[in-house]
PDB file of N, CA and C in Angstrom:
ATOM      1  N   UNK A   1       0.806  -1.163   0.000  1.00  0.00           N
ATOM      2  CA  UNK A   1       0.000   0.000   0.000  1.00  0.00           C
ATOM      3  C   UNK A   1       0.864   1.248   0.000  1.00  0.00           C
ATOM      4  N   UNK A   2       0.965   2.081  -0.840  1.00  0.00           N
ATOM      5  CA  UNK A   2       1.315   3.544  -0.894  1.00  0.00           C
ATOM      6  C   UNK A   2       0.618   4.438  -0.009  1.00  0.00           C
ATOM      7  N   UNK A   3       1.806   5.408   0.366  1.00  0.00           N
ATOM      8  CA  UNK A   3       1.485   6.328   1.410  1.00  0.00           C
ATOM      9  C   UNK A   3       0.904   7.495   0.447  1.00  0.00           C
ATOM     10  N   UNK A   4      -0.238   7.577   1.369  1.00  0.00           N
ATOM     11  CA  UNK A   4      -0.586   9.200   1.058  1.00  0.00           C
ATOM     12  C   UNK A   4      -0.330  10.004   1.254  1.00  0.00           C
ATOM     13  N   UNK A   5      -0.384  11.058   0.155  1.00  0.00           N
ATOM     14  CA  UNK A   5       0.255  12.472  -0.144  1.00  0.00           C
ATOM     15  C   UNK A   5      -0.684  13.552   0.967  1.00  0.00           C
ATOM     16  N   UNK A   6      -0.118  14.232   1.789  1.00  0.00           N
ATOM     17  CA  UNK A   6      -0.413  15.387   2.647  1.00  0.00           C
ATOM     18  C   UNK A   6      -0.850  16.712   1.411  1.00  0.00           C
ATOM     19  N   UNK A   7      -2.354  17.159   1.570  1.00  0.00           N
ATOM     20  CA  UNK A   7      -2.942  18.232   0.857  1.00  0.00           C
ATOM     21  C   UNK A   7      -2.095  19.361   1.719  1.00  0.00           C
ATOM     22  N   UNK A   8      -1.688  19.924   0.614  1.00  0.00           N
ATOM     23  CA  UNK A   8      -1.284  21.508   1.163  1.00  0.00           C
ATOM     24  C   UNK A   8      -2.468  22.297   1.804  1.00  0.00           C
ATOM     25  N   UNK A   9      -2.247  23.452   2.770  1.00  0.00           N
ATOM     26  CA  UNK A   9      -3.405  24.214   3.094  1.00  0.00           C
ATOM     27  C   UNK A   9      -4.656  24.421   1.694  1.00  0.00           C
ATOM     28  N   UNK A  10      -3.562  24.663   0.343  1.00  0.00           N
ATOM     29  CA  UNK A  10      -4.226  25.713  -0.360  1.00  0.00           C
ATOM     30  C   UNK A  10      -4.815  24.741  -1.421  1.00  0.00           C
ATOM     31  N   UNK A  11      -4.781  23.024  -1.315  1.00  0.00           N
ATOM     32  CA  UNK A  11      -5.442  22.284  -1.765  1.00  0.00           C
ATOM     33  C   UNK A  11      -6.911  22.142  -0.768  1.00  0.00           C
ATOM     34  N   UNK A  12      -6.293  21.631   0.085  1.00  0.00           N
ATOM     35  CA  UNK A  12      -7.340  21.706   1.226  1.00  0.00           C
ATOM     36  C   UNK A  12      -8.907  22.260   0.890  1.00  0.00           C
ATOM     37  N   UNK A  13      -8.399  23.989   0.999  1.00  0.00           N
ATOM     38  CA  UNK A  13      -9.284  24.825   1.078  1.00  0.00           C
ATOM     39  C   UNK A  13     -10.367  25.208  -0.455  1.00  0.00           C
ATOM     40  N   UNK A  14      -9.494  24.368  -1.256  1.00  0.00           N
ATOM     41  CA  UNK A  14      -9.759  24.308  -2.540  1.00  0.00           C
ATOM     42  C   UNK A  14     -10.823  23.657  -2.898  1.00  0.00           C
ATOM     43  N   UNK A  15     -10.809  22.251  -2.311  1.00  0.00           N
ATOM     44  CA  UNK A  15     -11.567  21.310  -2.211  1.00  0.00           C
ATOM     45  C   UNK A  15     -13.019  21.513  -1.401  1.00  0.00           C
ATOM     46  N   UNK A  16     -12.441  22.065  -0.321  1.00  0.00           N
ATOM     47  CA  UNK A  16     -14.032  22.532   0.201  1.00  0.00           C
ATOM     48  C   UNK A  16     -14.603  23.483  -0.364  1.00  0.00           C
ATOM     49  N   UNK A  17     -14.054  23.998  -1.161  1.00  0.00           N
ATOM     50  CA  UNK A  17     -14.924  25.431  -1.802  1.00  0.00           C
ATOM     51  C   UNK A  17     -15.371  24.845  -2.814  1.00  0.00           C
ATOM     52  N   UNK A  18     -14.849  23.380  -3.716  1.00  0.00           N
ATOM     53  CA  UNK A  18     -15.936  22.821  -4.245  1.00  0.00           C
ATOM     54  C   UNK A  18     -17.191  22.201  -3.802  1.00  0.00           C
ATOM     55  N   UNK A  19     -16.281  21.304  -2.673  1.00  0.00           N
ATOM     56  CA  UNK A  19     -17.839  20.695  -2.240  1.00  0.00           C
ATOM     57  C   UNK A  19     -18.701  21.994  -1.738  1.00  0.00           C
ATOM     58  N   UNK A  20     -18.749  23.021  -1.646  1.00  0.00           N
ATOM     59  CA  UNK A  20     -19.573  23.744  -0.949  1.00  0.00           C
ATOM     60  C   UNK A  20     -20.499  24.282  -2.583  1.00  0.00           C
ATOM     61  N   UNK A  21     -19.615  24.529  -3.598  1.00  0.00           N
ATOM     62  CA  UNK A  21     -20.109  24.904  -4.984  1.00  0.00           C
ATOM     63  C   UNK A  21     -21.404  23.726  -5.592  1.00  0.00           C
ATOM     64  N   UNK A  22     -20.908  22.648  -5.439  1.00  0.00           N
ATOM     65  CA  UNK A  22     -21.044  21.267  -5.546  1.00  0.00           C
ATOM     66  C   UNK A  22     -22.406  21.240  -5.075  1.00  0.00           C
ATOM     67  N   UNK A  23     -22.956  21.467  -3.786  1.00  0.00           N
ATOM     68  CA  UNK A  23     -23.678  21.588  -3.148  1.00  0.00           C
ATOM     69  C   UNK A  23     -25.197  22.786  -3.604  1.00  0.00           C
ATOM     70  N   UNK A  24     -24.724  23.669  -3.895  1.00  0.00           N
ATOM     71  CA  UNK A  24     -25.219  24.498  -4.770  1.00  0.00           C
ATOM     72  C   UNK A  24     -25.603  24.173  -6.241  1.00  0.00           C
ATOM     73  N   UNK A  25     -25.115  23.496  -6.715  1.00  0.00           N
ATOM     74  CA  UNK A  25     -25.325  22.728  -7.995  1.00  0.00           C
ATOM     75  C   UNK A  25     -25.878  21.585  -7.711  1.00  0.00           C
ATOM     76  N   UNK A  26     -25.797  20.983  -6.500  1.00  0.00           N
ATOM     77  CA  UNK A  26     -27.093  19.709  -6.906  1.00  0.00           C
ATOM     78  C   UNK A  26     -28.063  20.443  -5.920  1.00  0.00           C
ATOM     79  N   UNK A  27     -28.622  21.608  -6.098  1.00  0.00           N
ATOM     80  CA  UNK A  27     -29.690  21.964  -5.440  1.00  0.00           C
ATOM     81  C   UNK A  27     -29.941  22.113  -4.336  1.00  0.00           C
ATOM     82  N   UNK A  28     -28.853  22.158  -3.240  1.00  0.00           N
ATOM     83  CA  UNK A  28     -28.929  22.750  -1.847  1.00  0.00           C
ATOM     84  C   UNK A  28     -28.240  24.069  -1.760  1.00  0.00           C
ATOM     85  N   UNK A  29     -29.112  24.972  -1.741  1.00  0.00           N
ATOM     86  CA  UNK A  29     -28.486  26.105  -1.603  1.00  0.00           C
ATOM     87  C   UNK A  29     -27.767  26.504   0.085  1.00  0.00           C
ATOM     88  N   UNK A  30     -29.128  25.719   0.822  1.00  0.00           N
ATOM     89  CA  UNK A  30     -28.975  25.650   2.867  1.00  0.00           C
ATOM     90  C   UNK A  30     -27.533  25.247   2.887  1.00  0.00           C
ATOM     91  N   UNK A  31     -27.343  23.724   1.720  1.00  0.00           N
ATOM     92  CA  UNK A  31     -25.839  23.281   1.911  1.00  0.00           C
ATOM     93  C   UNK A  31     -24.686  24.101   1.850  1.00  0.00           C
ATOM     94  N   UNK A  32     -24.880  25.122   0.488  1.00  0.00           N
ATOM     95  CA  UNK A  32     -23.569  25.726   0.202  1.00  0.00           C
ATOM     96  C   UNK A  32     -23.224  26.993   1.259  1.00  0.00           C
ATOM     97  N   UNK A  33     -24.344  27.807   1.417  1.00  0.00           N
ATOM     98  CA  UNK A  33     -24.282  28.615   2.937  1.00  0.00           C
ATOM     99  C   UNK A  33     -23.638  28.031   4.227  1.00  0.00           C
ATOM    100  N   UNK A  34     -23.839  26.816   4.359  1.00  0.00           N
ATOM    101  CA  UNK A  34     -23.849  26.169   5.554  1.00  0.00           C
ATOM    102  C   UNK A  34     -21.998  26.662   5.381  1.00  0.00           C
ATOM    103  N   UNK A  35     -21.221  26.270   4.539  1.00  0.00           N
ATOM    104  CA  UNK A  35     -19.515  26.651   4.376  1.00  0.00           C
ATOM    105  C   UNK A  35     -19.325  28.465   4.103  1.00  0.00           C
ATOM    106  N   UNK A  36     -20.022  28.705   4.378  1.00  0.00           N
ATOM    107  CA  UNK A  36     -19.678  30.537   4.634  1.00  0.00           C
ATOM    108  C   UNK A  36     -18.921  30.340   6.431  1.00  0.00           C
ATOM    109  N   UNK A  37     -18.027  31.295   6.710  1.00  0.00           N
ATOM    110  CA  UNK A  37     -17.356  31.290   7.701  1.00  0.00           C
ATOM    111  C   UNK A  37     -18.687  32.178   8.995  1.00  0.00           C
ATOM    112  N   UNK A  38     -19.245  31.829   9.484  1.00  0.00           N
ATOM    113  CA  UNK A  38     -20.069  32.502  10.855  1.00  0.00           C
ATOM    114  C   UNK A  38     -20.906  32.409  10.250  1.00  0.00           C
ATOM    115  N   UNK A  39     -21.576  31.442   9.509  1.00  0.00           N
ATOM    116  CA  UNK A  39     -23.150  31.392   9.256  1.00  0.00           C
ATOM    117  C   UNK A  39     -24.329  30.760   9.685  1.00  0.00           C
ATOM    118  N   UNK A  40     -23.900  30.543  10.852  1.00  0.00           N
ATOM    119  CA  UNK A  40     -24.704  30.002  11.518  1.00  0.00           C
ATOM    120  C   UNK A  40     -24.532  31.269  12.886  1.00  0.00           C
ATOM    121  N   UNK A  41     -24.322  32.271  12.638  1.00  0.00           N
ATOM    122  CA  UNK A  41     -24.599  33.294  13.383  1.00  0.00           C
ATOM    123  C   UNK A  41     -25.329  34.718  12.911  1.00  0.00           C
ATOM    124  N   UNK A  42     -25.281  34.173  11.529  1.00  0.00           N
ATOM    125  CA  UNK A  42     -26.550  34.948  11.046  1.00  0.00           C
ATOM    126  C   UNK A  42     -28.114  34.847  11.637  1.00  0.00           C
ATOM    127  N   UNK A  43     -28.301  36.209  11.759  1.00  0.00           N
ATOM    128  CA  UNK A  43     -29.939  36.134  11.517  1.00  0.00           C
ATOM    129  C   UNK A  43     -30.727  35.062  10.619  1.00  0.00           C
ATOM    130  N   UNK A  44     -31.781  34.552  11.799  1.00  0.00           N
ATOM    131  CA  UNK A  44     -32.738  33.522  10.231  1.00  0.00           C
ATOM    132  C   UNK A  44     -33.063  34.461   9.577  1.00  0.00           C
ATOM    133  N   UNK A  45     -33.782  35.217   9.604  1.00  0.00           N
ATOM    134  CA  UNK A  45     -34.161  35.771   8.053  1.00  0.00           C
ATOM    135  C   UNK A  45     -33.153  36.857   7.339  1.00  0.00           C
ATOM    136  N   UNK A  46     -32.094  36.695   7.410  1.00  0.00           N
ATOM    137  CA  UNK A  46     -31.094  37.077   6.765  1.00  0.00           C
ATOM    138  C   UNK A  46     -30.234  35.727   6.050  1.00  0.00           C
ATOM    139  N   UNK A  47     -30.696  34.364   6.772  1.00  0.00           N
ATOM    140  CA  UNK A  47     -30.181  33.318   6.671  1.00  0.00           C
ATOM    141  C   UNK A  47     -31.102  33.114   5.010  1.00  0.00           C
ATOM    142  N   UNK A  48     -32.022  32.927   5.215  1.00  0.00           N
ATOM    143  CA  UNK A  48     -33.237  32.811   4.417  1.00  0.00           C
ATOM    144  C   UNK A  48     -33.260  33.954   2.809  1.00  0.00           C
ATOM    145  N   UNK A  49     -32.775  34.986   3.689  1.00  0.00           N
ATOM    146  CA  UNK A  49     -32.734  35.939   1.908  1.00  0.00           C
ATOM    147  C   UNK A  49     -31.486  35.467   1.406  1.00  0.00           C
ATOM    148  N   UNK A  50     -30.194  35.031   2.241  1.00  0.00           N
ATOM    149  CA  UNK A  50     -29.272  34.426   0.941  1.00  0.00           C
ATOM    150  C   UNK A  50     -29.649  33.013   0.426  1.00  0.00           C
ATOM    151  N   UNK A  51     -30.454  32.189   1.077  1.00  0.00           N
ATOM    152  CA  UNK A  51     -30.467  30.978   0.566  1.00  0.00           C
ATOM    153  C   UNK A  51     -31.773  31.707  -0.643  1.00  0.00           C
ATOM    154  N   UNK A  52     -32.502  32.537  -0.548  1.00  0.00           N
ATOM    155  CA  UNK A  52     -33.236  33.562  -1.658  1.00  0.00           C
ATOM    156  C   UNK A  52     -32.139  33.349  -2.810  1.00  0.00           C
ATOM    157  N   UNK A  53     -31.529  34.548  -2.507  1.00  0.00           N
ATOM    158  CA  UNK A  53     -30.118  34.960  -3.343  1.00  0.00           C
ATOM    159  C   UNK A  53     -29.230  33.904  -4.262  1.00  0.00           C
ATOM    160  N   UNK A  54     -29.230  32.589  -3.453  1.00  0.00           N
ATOM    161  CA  UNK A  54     -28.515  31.202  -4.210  1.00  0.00           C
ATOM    162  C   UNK A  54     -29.515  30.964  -5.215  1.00  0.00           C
ATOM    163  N   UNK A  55     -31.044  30.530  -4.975  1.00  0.00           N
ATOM    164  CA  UNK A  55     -31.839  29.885  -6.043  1.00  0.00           C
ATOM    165  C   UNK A  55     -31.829  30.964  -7.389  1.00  0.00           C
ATOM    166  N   UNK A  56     -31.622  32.187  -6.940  1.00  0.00           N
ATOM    167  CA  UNK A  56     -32.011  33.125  -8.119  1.00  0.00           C
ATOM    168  C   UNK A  56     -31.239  32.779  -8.618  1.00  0.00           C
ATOM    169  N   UNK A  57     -29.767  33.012  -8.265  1.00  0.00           N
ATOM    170  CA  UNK A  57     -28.602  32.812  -9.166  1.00  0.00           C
ATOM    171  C   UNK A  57     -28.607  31.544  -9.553  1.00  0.00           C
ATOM    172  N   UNK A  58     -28.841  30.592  -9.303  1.00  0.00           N
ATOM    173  CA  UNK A  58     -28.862  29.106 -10.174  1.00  0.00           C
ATOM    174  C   UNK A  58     -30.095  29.884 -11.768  1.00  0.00           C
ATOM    175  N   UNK A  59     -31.200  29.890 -11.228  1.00  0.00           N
ATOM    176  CA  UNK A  59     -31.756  30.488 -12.185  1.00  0.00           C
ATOM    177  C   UNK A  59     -31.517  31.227 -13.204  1.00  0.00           C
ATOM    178  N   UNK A  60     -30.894  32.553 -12.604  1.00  0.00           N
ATOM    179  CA  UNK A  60     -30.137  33.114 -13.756  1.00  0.00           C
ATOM    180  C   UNK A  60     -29.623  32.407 -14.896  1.00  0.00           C
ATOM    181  N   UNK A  61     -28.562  31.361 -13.814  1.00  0.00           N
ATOM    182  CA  UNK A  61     -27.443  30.721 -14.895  1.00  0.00           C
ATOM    183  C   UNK A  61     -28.291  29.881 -15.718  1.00  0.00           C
ATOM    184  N   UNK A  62     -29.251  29.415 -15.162  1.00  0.00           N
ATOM    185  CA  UNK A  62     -30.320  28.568 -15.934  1.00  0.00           C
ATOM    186  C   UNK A  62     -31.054  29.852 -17.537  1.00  0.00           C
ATOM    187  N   UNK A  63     -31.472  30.246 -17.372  1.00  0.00           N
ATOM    188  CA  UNK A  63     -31.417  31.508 -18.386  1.00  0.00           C
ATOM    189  C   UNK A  63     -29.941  31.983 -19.059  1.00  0.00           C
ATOM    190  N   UNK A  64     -29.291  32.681 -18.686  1.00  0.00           N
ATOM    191  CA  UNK A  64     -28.099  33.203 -19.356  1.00  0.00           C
ATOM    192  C   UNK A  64     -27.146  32.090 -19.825  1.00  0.00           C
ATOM    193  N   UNK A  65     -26.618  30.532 -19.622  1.00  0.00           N
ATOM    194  CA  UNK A  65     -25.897  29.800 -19.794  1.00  0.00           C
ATOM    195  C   UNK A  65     -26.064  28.510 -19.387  1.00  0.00           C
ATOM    196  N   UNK A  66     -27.754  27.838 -19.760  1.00  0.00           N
ATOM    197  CA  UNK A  66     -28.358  26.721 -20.083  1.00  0.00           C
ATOM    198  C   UNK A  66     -28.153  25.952 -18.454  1.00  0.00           C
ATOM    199  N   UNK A  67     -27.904  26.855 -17.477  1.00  0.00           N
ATOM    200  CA  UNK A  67     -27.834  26.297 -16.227  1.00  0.00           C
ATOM    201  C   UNK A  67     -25.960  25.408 -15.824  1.00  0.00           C
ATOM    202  N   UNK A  68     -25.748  25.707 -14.640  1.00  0.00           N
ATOM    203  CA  UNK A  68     -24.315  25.580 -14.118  1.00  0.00           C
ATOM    204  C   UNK A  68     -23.864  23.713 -14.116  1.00  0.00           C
ATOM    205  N   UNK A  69     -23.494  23.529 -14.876  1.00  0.00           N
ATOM    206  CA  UNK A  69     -22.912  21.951 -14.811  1.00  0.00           C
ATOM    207  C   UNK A  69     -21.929  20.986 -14.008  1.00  0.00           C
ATOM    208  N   UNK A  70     -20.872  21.877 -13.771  1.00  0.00           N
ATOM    209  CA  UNK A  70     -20.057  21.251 -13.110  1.00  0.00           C
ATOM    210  C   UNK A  70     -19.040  22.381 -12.715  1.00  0.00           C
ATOM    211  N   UNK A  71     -18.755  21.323 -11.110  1.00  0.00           N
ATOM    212  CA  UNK A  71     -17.382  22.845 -10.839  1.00  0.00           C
ATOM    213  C   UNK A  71     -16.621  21.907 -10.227  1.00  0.00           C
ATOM    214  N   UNK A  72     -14.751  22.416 -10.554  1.00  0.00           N
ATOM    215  CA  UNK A  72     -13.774  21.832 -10.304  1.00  0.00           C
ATOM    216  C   UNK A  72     -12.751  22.592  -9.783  1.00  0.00           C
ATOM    217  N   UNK A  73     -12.234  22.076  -8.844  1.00  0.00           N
ATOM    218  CA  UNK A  73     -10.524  22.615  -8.913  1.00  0.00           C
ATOM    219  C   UNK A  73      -9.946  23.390 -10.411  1.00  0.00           C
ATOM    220  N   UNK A  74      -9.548  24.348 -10.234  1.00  0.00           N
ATOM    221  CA  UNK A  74      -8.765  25.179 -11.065  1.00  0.00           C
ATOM    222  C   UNK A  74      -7.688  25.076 -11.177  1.00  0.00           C
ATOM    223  N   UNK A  75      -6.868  24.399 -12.315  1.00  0.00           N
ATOM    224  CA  UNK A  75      -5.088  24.027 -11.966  1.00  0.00           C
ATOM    225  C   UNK A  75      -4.445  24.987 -11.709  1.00  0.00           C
ATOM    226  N   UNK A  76      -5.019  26.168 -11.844  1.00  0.00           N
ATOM    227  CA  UNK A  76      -4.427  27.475 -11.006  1.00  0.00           C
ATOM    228  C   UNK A  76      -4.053  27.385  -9.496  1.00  0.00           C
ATOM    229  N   UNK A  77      -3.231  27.633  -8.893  1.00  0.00           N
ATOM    230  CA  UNK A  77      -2.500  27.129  -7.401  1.00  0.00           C
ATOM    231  C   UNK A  77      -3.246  28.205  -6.728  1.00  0.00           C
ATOM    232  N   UNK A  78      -4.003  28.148  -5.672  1.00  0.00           N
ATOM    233  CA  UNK A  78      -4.408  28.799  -4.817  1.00  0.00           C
ATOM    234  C   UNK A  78      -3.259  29.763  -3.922  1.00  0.00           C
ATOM    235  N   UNK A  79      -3.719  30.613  -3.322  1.00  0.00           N
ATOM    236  CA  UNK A  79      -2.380  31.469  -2.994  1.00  0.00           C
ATOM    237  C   UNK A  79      -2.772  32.087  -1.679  1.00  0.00           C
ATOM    238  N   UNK A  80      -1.951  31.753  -0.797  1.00  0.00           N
ATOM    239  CA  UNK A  80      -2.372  32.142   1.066  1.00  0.00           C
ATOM    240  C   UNK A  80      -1.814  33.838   1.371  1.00  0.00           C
ATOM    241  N   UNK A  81      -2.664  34.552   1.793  1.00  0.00           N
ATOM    242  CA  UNK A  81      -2.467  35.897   2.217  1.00  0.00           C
ATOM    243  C   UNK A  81      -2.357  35.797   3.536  1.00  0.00           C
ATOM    244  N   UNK A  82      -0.567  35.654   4.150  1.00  0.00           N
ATOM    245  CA  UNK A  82      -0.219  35.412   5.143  1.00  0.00           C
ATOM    246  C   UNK A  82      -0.898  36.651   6.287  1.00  0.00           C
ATOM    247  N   UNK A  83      -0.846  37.581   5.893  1.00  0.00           N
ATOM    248  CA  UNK A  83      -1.789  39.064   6.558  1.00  0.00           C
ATOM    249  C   UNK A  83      -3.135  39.019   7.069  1.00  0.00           C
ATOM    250  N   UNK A  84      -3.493  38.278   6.109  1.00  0.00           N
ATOM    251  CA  UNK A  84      -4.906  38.246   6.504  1.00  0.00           C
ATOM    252  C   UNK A  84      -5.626  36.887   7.144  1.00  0.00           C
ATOM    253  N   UNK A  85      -4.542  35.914   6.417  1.00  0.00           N
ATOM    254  CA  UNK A  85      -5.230  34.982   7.128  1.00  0.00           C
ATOM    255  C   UNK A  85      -5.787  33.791   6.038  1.00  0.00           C
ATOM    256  N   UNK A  86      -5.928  34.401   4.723  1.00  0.00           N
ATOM    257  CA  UNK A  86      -7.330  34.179   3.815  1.00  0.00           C
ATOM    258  C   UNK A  86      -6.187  32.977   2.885  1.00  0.00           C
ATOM    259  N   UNK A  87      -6.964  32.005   2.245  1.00  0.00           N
ATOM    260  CA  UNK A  87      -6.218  31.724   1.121  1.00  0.00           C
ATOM    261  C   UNK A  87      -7.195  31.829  -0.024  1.00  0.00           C
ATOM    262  N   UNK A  88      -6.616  32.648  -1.015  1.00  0.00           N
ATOM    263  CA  UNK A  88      -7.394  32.570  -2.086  1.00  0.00           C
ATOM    264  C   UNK A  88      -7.771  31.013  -3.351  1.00  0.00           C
ATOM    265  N   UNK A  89      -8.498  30.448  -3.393  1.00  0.00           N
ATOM    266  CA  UNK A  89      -8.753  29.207  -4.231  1.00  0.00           C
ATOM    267  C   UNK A  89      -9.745  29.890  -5.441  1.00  0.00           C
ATOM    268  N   UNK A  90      -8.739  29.040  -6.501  1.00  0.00           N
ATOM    269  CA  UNK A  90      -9.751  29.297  -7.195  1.00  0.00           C
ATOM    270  C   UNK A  90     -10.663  27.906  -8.156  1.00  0.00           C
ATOM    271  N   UNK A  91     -11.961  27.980  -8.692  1.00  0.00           N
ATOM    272  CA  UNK A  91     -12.268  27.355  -9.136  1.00  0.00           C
ATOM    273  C   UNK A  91     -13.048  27.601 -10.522  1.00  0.00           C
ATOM    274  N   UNK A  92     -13.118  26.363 -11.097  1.00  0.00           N
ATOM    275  CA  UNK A  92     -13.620  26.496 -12.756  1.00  0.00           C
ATOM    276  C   UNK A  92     -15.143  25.762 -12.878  1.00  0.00           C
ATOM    277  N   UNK A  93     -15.843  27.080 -13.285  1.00  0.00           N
ATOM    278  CA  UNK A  93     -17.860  26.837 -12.989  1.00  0.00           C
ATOM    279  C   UNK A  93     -17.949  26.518 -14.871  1.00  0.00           C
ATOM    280  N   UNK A  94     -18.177  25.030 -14.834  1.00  0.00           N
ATOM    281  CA  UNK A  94     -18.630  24.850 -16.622  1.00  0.00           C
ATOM    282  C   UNK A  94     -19.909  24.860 -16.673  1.00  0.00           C
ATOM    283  N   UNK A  95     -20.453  25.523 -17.794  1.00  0.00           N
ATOM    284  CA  UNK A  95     -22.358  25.919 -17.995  1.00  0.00           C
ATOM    285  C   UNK A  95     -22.619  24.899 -18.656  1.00  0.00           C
ATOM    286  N   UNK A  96     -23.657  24.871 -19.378  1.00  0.00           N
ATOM    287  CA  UNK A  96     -24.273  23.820 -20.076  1.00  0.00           C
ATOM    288  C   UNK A  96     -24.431  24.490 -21.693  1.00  0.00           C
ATOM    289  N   UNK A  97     -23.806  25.941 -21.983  1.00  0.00           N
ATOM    290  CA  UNK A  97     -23.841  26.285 -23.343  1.00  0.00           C
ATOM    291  C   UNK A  97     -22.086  26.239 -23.369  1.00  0.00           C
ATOM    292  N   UNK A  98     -21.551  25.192 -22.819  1.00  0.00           N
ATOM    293  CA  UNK A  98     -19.921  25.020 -23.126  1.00  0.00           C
ATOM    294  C   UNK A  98     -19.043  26.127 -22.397  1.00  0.00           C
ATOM    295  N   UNK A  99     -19.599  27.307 -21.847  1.00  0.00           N
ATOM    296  CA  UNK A  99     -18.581  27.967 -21.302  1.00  0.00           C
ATOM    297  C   UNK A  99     -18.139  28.103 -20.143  1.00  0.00           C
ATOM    298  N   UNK A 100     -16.731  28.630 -20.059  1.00  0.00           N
ATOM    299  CA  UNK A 100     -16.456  27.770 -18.685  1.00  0.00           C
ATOM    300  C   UNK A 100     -16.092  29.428 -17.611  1.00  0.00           C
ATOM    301  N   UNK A 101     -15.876  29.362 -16.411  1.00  0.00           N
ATOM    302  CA  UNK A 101     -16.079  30.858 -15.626  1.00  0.00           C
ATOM    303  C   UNK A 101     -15.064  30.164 -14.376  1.00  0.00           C
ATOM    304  N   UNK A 102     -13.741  31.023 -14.174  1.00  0.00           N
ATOM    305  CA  UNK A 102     -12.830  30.850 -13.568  1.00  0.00           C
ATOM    306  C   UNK A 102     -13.505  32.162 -12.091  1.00  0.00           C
ATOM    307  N   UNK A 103     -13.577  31.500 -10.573  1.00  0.00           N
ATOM    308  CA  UNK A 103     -13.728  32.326  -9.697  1.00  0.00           C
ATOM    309  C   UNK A 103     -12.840  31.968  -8.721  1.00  0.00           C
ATOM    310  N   UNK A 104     -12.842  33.332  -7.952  1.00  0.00           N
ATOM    311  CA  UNK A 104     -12.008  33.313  -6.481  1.00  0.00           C
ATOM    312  C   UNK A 104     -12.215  32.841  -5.462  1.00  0.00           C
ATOM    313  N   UNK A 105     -12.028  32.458  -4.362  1.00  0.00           N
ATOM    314  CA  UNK A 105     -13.080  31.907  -3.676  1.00  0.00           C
ATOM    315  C   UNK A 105     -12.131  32.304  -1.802  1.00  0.00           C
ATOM    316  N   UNK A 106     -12.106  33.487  -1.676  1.00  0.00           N
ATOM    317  CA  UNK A 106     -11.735  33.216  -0.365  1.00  0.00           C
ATOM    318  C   UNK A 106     -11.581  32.481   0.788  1.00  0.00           C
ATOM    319  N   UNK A 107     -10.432  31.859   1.276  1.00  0.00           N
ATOM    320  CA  UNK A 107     -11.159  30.588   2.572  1.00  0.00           C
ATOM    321  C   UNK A 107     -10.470  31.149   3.299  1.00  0.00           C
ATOM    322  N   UNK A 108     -11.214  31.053   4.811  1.00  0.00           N
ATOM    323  CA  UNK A 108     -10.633  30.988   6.168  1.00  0.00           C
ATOM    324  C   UNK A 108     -10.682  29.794   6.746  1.00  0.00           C
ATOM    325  N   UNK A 109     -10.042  29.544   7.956  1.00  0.00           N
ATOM    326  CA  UNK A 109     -10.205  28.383   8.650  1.00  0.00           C
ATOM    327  C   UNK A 109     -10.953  28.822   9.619  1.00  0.00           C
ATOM    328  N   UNK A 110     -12.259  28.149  10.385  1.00  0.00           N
ATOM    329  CA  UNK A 110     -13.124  28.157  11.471  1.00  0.00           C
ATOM    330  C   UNK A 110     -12.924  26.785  12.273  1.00  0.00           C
ATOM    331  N   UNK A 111     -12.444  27.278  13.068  1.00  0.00           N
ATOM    332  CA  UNK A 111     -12.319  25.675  14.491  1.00  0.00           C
ATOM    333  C   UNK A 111     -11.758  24.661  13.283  1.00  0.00           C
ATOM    334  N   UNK A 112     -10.289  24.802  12.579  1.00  0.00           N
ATOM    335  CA  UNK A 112     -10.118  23.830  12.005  1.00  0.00           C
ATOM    336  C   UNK A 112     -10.496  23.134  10.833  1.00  0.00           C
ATOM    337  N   UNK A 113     -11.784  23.899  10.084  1.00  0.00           N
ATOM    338  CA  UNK A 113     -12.723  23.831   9.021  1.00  0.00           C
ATOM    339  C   UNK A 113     -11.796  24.733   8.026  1.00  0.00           C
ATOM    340  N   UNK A 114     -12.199  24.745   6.433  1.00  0.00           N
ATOM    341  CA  UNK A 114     -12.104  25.653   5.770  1.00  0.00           C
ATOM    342  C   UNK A 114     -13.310  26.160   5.315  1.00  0.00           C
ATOM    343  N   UNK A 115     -13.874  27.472   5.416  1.00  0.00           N
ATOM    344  CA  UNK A 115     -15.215  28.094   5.061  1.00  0.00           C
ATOM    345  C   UNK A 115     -14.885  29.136   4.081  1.00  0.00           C
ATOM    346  N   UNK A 116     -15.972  29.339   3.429  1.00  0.00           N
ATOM    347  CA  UNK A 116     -15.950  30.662   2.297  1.00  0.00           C
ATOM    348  C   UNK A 116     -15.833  31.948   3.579  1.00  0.00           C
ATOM    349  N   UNK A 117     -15.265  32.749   2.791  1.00  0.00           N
ATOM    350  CA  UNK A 117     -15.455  34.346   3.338  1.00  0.00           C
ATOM    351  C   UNK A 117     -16.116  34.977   2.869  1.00  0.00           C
TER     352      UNK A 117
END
């Protein structure tokens, strides 16, 4: 059996910002909020207008670019802002009219977690 390879921070954080995208794309918007950093210290009905805010935007993309298909790791190397704390990840959102949308994705760590900012 081969030893496994140790994820860098800036894989790490990479990965959860898919599954959190991921999540959003198979139709839990509650899911992809749930990886925002203090969101579960939001107000419910502030909780409630962004999980608002997620369905529209699926929608949108459903209108403007035949709806969001798949999202992946970006072979672009994520990059840690020792200052702040943050590592930037980025990832690649493919539509369903072929085009593909490179985003940023801020992460912090919470109790050991990586969450969106």
């Amino acid at each position: 059996m081969g030893c496994s390879e140790e994820l860098t921070p800036e894989q790490q954080a990479a990965e959860a910002a898919q599954s959190y995208y991921q999540r959003l794309l198979d139709g839990y918007p509650d899911g992809f909020l749930v990886g925002k950093a203090n969101y579960d210290q939001y107000p419910s009905d502030y909780r409630q207008q962004l999980v608002k805010a997620n369905e529209l935007f699926m929608e949108d993309m459903k209108q403007k670019h035949n709806g969001l298909r798949a999202v992946a790791v970006s072979p672009n190397v994520g990059r840690v802002d020792t200052t702040l704390h943050v590592v930037y990840t980025f990832l690649l959102l493919s539509y369903g009219d072929s085009t593909q949308e490179e985003v940023t994705v801020p992460m912090v760590q919470v109790d050991g977690e990586w969450k969106m900012k």
